[in-house]
PDB file of N, CA and C in Angstrom:
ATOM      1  N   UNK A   1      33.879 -41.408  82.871  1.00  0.00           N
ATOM      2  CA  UNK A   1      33.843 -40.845  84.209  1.00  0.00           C
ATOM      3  C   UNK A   1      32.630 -39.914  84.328  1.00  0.00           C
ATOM      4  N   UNK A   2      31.695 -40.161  85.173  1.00  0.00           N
ATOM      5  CA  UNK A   2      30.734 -39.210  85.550  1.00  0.00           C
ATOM      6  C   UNK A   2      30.702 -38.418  86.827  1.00  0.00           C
ATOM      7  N   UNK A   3      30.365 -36.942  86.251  1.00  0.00           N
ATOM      8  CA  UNK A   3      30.249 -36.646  87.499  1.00  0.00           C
ATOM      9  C   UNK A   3      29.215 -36.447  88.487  1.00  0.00           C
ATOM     10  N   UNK A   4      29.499 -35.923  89.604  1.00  0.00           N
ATOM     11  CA  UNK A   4      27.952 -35.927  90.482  1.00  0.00           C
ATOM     12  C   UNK A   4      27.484 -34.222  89.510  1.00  0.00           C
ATOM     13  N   UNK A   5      26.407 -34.513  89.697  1.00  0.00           N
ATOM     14  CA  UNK A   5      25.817 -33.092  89.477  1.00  0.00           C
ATOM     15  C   UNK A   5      25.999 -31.886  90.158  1.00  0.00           C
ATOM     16  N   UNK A   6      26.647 -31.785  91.605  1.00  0.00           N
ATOM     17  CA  UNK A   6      27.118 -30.673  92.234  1.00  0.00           C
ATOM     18  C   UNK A   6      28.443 -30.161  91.775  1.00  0.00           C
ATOM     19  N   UNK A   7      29.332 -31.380  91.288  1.00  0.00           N
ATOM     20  CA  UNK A   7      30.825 -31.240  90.449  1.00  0.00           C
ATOM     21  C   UNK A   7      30.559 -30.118  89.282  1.00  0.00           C
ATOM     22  N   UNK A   8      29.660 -30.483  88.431  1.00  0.00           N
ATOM     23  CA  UNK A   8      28.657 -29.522  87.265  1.00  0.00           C
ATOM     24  C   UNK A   8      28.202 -28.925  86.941  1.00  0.00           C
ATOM     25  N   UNK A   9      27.584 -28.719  88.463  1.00  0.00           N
ATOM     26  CA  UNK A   9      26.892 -27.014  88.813  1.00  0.00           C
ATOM     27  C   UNK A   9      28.130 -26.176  89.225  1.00  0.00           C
ATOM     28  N   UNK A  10      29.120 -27.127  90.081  1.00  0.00           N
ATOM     29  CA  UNK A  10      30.689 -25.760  90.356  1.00  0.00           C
ATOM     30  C   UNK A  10      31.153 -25.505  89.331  1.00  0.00           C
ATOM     31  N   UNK A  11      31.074 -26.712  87.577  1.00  0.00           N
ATOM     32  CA  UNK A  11      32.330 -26.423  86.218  1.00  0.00           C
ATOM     33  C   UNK A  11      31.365 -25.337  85.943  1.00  0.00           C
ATOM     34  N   UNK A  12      30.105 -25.654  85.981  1.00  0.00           N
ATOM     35  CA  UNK A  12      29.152 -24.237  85.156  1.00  0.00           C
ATOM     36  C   UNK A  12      29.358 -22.861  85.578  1.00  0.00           C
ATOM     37  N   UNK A  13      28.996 -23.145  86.805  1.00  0.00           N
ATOM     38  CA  UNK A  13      29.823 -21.272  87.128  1.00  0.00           C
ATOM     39  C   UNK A  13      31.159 -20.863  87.248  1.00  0.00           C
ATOM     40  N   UNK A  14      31.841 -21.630  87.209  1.00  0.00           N
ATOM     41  CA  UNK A  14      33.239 -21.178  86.422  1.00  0.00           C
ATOM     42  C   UNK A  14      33.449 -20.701  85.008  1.00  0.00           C
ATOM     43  N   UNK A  15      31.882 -21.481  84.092  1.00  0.00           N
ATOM     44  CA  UNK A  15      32.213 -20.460  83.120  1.00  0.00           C
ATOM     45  C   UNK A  15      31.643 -19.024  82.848  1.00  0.00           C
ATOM     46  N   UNK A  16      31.956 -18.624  81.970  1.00  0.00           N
ATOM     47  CA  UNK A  16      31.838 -16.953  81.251  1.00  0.00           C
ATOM     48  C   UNK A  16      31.356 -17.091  79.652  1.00  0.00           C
ATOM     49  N   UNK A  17      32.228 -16.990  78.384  1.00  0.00           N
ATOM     50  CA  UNK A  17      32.316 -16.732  77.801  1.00  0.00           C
ATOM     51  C   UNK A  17      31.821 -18.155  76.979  1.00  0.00           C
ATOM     52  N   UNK A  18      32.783 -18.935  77.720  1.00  0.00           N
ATOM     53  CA  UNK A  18      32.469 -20.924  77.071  1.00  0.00           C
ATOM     54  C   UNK A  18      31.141 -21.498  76.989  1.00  0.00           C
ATOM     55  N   UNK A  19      30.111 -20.805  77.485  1.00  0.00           N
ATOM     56  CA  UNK A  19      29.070 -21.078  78.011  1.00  0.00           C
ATOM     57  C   UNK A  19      28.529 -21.835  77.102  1.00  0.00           C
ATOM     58  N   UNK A  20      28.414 -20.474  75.667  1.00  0.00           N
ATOM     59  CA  UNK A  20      28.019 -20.804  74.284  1.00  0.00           C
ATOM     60  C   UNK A  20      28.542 -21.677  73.892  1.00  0.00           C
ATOM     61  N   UNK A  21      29.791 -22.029  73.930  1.00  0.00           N
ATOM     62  CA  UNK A  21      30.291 -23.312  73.363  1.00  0.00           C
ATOM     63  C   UNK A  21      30.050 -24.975  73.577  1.00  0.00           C
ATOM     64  N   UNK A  22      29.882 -24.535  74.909  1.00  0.00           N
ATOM     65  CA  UNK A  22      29.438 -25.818  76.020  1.00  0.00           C
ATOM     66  C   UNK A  22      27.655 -25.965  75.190  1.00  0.00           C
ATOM     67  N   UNK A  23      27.076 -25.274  74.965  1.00  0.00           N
ATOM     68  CA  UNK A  23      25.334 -25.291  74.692  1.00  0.00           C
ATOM     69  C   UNK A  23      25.721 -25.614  72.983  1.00  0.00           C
ATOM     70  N   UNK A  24      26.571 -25.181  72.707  1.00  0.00           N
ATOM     71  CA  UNK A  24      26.252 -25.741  70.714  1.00  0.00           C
ATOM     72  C   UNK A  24      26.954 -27.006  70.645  1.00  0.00           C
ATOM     73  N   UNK A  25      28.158 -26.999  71.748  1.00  0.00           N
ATOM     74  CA  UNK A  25      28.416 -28.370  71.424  1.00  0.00           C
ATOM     75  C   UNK A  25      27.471 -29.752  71.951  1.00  0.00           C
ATOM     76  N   UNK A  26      26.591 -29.326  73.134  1.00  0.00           N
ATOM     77  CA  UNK A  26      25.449 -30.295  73.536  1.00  0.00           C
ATOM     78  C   UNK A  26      24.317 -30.504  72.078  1.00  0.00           C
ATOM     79  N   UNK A  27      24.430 -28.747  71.710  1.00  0.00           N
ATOM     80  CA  UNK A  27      23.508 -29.150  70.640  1.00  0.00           C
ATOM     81  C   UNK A  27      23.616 -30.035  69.448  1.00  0.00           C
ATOM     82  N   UNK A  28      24.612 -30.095  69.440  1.00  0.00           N
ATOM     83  CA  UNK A  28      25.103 -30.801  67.756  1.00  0.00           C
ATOM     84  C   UNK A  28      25.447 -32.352  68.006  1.00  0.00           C
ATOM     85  N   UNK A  29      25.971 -32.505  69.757  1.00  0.00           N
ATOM     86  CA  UNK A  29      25.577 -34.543  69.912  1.00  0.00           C
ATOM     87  C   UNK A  29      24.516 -34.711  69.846  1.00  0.00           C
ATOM     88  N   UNK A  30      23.495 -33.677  70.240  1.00  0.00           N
ATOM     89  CA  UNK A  30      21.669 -34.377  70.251  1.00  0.00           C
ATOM     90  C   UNK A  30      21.363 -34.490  69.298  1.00  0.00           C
ATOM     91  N   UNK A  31      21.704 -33.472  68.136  1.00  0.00           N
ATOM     92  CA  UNK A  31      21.045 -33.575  67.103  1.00  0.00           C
ATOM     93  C   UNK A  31      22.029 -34.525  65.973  1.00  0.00           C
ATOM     94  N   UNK A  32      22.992 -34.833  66.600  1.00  0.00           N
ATOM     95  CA  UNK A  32      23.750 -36.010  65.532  1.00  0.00           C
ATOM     96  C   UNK A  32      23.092 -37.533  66.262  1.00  0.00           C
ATOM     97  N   UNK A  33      22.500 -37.263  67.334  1.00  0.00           N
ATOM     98  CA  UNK A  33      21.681 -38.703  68.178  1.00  0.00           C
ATOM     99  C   UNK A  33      20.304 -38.608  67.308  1.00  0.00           C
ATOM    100  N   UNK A  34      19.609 -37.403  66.850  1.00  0.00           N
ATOM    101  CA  UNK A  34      18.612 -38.064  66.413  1.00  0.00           C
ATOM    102  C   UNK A  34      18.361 -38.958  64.762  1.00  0.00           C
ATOM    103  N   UNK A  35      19.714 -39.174  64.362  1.00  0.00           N
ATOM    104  CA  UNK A  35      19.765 -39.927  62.996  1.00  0.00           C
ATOM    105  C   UNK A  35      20.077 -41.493  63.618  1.00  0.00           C
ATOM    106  N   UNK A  36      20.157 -41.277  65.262  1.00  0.00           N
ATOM    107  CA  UNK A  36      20.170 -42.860  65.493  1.00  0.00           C
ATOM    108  C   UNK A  36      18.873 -43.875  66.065  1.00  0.00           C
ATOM    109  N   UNK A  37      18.510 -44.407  65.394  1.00  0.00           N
ATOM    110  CA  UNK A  37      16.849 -45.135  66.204  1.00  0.00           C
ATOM    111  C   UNK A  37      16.902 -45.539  67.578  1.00  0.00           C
ATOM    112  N   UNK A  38      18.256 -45.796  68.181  1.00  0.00           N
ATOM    113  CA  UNK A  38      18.306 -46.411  69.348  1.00  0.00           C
ATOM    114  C   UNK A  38      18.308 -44.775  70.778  1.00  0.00           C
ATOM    115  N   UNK A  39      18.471 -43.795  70.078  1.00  0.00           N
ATOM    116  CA  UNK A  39      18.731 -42.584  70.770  1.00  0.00           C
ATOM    117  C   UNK A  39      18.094 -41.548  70.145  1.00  0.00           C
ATOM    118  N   UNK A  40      17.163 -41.195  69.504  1.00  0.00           N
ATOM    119  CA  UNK A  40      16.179 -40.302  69.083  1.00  0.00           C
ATOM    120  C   UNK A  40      15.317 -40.017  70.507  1.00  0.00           C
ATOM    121  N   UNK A  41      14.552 -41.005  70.502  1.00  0.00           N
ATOM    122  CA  UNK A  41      13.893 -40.291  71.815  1.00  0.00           C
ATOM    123  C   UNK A  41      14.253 -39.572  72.958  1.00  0.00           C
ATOM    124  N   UNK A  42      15.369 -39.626  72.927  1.00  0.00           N
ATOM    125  CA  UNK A  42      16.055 -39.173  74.301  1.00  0.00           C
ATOM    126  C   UNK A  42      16.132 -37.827  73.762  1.00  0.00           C
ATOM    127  N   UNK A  43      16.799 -37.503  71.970  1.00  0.00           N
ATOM    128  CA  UNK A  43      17.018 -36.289  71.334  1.00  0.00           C
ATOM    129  C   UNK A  43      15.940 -35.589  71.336  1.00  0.00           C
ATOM    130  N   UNK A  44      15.393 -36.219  71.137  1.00  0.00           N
ATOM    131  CA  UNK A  44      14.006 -35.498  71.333  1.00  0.00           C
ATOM    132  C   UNK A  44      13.740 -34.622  72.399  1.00  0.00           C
ATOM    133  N   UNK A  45      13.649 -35.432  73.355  1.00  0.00           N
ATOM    134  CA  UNK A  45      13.447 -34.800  74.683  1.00  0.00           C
ATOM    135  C   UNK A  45      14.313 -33.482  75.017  1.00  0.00           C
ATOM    136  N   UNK A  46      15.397 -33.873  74.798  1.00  0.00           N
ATOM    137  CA  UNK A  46      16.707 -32.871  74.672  1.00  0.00           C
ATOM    138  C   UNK A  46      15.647 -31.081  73.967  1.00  0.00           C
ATOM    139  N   UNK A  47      15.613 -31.531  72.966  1.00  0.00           N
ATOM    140  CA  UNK A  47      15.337 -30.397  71.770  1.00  0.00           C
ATOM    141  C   UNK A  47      13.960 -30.064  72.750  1.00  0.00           C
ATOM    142  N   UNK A  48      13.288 -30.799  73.104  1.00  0.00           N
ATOM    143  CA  UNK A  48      12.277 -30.268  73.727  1.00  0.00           C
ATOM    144  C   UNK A  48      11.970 -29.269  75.077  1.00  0.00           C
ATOM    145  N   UNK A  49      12.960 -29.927  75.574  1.00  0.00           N
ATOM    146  CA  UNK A  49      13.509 -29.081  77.070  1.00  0.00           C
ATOM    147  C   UNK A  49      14.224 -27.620  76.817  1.00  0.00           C
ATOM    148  N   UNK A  50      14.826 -28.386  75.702  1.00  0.00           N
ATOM    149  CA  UNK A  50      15.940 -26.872  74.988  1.00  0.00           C
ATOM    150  C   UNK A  50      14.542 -25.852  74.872  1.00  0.00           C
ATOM    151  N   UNK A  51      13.585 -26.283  74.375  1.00  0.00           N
ATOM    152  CA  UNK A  51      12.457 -24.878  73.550  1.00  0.00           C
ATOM    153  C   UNK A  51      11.845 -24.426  74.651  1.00  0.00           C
ATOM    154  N   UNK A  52      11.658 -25.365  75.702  1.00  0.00           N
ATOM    155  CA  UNK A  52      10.991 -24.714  76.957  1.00  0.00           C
ATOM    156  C   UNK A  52      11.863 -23.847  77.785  1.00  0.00           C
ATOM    157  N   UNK A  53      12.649 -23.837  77.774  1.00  0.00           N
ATOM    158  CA  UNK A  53      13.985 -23.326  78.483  1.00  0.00           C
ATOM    159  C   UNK A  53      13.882 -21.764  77.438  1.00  0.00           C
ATOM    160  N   UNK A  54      14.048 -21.811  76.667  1.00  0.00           N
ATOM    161  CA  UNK A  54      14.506 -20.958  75.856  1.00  0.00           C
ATOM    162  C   UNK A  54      13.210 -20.255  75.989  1.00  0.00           C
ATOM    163  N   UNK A  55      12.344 -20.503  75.554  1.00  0.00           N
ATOM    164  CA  UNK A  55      11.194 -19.667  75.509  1.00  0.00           C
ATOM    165  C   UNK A  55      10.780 -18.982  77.466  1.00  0.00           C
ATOM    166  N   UNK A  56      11.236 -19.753  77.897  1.00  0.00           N
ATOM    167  CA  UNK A  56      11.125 -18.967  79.103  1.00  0.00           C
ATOM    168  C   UNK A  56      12.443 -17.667  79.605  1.00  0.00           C
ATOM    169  N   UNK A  57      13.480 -17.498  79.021  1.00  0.00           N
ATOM    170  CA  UNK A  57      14.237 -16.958  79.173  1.00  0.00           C
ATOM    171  C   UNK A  57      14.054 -15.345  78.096  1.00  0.00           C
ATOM    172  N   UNK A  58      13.704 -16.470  76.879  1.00  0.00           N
ATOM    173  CA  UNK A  58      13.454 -14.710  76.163  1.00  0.00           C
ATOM    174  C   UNK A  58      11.581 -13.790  76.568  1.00  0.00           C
ATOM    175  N   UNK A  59      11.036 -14.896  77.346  1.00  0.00           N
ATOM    176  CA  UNK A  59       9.606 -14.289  78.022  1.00  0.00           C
ATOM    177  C   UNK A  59      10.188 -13.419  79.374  1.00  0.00           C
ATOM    178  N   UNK A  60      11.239 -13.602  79.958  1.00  0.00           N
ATOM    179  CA  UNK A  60      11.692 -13.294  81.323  1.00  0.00           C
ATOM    180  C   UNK A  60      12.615 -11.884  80.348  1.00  0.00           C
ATOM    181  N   UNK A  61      13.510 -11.989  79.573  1.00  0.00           N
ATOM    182  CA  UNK A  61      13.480 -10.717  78.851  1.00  0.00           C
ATOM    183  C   UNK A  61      13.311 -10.054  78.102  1.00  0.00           C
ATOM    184  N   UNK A  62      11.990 -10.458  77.922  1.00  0.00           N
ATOM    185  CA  UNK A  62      10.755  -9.243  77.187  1.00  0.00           C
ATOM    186  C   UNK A  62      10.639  -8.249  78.197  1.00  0.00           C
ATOM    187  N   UNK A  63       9.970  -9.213  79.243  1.00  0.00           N
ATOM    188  CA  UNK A  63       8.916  -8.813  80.555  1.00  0.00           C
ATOM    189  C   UNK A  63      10.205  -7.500  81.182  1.00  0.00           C
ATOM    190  N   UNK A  64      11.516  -7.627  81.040  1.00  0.00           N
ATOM    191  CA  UNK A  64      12.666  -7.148  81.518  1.00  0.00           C
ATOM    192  C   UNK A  64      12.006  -5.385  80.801  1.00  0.00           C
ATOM    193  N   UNK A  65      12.080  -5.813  79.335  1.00  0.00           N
ATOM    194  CA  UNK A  65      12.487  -4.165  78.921  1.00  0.00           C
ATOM    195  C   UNK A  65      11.314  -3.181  78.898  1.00  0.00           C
TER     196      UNK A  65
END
């Protein structure tokens, strides 16, 4: 079952605390996808988006303190 992406954006801000859980558990299917040849690239991409993301969030709170 998929959902629309507006369904996803309402489960996301319902959470709090799960947030972290929801982000390590994405992390650990991508990175159990990249031991597969047919789904690496996609992991890839994943891990890649993850570093851009991330690096813009801890640049946004540097710039903060």
């Amino acid at each position: 079952m998929t959902s629309s992406t507006g369904e996803l954006w309402d489960r996301i801000g319902l959470l709090e605390e799960e947030s972290q859980q929801v982000l390590i558990a994405l992390f650990e299917k991508y990175e159990t996808m990249l031991g597969h040849a047919d789904s690496r690239e996609e992991s890839q991409h994943f891990f890649s988006l993850l570093q851009i993301v991330l690096d813009q969030v801890e640049s946004c709170n540097v710039n903060r303190r």
